[in-house]
N, C-alpha and C. Protein backbone atom coordinates (compact mmCIF):
# COMPACT_ATOMS: atom_id res chain seq x y z
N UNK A 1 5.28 36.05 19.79
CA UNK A 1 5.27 34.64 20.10
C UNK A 1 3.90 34.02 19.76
N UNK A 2 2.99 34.74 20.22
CA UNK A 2 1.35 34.01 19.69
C UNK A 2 1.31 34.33 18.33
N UNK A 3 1.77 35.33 17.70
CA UNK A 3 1.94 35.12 15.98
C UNK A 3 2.39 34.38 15.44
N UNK A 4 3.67 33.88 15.83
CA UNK A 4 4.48 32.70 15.53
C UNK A 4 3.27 31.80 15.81
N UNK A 5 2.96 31.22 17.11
CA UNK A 5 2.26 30.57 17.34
C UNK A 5 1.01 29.80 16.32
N UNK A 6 0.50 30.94 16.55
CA UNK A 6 -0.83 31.14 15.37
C UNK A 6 -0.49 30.56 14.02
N UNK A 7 0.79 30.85 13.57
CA UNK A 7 0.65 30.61 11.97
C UNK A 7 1.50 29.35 12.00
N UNK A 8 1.88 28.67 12.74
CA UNK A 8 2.34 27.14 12.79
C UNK A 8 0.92 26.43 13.04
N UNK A 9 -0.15 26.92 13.46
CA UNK A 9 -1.34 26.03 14.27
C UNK A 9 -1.74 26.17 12.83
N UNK A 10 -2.16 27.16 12.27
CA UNK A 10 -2.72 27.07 10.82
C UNK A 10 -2.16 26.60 9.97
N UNK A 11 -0.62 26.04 9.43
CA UNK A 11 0.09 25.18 8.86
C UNK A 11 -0.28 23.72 8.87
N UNK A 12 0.01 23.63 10.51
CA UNK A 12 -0.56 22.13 10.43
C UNK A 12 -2.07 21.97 10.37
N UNK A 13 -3.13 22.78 10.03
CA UNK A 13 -3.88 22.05 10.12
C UNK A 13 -4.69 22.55 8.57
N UNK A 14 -4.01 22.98 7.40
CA UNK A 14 -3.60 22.67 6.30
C UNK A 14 -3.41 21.79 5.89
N UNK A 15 -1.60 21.31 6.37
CA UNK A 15 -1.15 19.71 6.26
C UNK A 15 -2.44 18.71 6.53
N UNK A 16 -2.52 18.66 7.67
CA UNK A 16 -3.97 17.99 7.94
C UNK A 16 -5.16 17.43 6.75
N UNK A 17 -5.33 18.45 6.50
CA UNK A 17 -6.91 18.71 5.43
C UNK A 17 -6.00 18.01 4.46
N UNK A 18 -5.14 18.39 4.25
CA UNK A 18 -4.38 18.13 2.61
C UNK A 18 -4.13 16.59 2.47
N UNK A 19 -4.44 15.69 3.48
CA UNK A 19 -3.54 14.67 3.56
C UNK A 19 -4.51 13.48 2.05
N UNK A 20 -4.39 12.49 2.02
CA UNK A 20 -4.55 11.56 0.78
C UNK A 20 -5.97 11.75 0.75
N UNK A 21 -6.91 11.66 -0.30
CA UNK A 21 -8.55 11.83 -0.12
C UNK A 21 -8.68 9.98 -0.50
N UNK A 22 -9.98 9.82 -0.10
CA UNK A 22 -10.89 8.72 -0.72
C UNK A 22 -11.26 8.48 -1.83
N UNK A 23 -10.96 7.57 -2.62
CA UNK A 23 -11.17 7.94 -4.05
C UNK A 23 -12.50 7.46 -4.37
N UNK A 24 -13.01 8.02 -5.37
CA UNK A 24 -14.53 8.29 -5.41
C UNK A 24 -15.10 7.86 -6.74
N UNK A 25 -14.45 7.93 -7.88
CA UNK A 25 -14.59 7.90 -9.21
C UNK A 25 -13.81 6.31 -9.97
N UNK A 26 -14.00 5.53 -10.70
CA UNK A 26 -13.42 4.72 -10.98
C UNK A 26 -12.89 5.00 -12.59
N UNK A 27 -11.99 4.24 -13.01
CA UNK A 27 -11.20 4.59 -14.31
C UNK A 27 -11.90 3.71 -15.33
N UNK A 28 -12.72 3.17 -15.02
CA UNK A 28 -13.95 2.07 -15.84
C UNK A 28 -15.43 2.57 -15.68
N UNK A 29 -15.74 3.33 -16.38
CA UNK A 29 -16.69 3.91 -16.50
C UNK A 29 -18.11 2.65 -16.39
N UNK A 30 -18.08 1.69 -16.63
CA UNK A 30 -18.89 0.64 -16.64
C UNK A 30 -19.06 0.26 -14.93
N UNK A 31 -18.08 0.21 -14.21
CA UNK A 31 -17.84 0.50 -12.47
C UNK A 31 -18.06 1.29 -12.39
N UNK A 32 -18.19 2.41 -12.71
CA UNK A 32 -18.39 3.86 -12.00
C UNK A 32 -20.07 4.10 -11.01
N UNK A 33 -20.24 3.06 -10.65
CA UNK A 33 -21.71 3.26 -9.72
C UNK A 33 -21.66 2.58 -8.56
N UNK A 34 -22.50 3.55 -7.71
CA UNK A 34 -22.52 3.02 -6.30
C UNK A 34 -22.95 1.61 -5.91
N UNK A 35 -23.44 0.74 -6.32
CA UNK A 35 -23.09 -0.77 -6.42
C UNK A 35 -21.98 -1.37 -6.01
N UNK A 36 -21.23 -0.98 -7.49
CA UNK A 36 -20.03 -1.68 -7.37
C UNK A 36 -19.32 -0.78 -6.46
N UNK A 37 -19.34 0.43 -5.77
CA UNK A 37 -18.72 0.88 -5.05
C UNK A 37 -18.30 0.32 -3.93
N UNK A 38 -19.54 0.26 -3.52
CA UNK A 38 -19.82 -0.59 -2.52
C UNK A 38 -19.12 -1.91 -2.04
N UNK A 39 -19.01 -2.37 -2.78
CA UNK A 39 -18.99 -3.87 -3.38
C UNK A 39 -17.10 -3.98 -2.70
N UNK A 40 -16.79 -3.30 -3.52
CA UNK A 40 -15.23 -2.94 -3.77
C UNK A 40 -14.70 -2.46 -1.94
N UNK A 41 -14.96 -1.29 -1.80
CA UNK A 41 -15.41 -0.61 -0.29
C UNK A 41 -15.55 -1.85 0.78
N UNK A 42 -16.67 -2.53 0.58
CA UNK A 42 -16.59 -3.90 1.60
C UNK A 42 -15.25 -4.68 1.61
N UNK A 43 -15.00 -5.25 0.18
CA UNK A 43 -14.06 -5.82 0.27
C UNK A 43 -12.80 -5.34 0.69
N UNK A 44 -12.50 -3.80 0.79
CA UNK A 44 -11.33 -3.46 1.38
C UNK A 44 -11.48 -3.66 2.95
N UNK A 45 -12.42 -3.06 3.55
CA UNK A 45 -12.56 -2.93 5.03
C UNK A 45 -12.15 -4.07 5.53
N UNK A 46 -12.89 -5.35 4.74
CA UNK A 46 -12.84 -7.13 5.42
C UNK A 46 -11.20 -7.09 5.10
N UNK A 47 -10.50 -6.78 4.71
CA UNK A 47 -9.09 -7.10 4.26
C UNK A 47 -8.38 -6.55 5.25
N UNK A 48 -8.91 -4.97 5.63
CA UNK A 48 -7.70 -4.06 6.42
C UNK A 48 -8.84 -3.85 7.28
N UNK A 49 -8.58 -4.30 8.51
CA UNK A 49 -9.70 -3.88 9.27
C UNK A 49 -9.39 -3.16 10.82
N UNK A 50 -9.84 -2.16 10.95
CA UNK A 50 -9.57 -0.83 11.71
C UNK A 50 -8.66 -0.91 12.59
N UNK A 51 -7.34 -0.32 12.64
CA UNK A 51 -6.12 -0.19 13.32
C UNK A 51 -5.93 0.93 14.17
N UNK A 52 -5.22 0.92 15.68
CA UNK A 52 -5.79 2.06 16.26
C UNK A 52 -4.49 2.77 15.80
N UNK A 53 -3.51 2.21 15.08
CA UNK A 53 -2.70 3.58 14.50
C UNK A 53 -3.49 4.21 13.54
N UNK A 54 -4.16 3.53 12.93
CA UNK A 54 -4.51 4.73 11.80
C UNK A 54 -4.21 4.46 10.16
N UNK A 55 -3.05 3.06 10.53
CA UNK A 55 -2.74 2.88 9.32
C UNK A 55 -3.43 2.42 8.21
N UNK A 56 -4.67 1.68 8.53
CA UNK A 56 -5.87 1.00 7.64
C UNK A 56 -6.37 1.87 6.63
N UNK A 57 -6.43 3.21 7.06
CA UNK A 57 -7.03 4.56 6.36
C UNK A 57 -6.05 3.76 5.36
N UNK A 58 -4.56 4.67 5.18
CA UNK A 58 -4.03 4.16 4.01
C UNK A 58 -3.93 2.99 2.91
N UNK A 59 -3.83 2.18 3.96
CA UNK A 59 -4.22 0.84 3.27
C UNK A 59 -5.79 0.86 2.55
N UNK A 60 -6.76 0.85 2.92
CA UNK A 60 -7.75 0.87 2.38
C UNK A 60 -7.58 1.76 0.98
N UNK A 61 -7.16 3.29 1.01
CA UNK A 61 -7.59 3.63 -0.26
C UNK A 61 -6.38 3.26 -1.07
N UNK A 62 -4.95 2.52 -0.47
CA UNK A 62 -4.80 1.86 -1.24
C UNK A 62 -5.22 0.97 -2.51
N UNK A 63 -5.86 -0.27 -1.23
CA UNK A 63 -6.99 -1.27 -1.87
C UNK A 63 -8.06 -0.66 -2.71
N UNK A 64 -8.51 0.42 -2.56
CA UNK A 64 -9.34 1.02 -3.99
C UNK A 64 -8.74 1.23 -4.57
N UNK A 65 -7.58 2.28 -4.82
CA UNK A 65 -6.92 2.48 -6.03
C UNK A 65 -6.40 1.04 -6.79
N UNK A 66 -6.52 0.04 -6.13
CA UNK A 66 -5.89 -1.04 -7.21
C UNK A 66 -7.06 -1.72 -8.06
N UNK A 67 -8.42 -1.32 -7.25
CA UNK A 67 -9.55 -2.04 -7.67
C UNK A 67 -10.16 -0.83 -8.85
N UNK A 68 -9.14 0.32 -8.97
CA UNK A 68 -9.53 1.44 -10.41
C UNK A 68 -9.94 2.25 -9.59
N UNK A 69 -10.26 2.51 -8.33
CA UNK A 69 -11.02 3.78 -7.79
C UNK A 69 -9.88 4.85 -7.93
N UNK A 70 -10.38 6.23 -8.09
CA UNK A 70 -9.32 7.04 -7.67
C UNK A 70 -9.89 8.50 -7.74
């Protein structure tokens, strides 16, 4: 039963780690600097701004990926 146990606790917290990352790199190499990172980054936060579900996370790197981050 604690074996079972054990290897469901380490599953989910796999799932966990695995979940969507922050995107970091932009597809416009001319954007590709922490400036405009920045820049972009602000403007998502002011748009989606911190939800105690949790859902903003998504939304936000949404809002980068449309601004080329990824």
């Amino acid at each position: 039963m604690i074996r079972y146990l054990s290897i469901v606790l380490m599953l989910f917290i796999l799932l966990a780690c695995s979940g969507p990352q922050f995107p970091k790199t932009n597809s416009d190499p001319a954007k590709n600097n922490a400036k405009t990172f920045n820049q972009d980054l602000n403007d998502c936060l002011e748009a989606y701004p911190e939800a105690s579900s949790g859902s903003h996370i998504k939304q936000r790197i949404s809002c980068m990926n449309l601004k080329g981050w990824h």
